[in-house]
Protein backbone atom coordinates (compact mmCIF):
# COMPACT_ATOMS: atom_id res chain seq x y z
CA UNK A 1 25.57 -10.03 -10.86
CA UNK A 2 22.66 -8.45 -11.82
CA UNK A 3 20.93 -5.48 -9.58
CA UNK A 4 17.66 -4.80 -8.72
CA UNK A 5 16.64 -1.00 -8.65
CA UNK A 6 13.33 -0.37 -5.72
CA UNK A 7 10.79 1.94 -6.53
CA UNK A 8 8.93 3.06 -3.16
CA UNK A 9 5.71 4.92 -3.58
CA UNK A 10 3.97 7.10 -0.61
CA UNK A 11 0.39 7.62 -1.29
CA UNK A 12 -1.72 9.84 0.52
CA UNK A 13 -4.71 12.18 -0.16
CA UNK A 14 -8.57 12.66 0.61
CA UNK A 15 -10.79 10.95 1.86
CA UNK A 16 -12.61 8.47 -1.26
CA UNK A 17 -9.52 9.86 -3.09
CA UNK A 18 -8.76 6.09 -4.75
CA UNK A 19 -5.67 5.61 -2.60
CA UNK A 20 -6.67 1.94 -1.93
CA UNK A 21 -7.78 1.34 -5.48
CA UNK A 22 -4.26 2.74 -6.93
CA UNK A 23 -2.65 0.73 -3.86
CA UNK A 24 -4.40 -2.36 -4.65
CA UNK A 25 -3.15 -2.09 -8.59
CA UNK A 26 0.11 -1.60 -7.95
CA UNK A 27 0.40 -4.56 -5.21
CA UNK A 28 -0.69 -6.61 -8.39
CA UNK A 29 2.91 -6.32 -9.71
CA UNK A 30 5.50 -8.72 -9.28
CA UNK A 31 7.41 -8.38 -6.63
CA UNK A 32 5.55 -5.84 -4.50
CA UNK A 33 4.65 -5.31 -0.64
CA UNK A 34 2.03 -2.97 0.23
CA UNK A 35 2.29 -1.54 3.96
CA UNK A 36 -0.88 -0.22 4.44
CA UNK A 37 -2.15 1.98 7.43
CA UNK A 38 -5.95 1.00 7.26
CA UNK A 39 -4.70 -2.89 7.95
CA UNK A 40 -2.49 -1.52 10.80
CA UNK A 41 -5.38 0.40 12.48
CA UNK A 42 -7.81 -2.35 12.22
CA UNK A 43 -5.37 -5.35 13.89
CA UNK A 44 -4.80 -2.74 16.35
CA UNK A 45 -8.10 -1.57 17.13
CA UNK A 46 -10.39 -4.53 16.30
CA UNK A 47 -14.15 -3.21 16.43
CA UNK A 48 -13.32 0.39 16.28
């Protein structure tokens, strides 16, 4: 049986900082699930 080891990564920072860029990279990998705030917010608060 093999085991698969998770890696979870927290990003946060400034404002034009690249968070979403570096997000959007690592979502590229297999595997992945990006839970992102900004996607949250905006189903949430359509038009805001």
């Amino acid at each position: 049986m093999s085991v698969k080891h998770a890696t979870l990564h927290l990003v946060c920072g400034k404002i034009a900082a690249g968070k979403s860029t570096l997000t959007a990279r690592l979502g590229q990998e297999p595997d992945t699930v990006v839970i992102a705030e900004n996607h949250w917010l905006a189903r949430l608060y359509p038009g805001a």
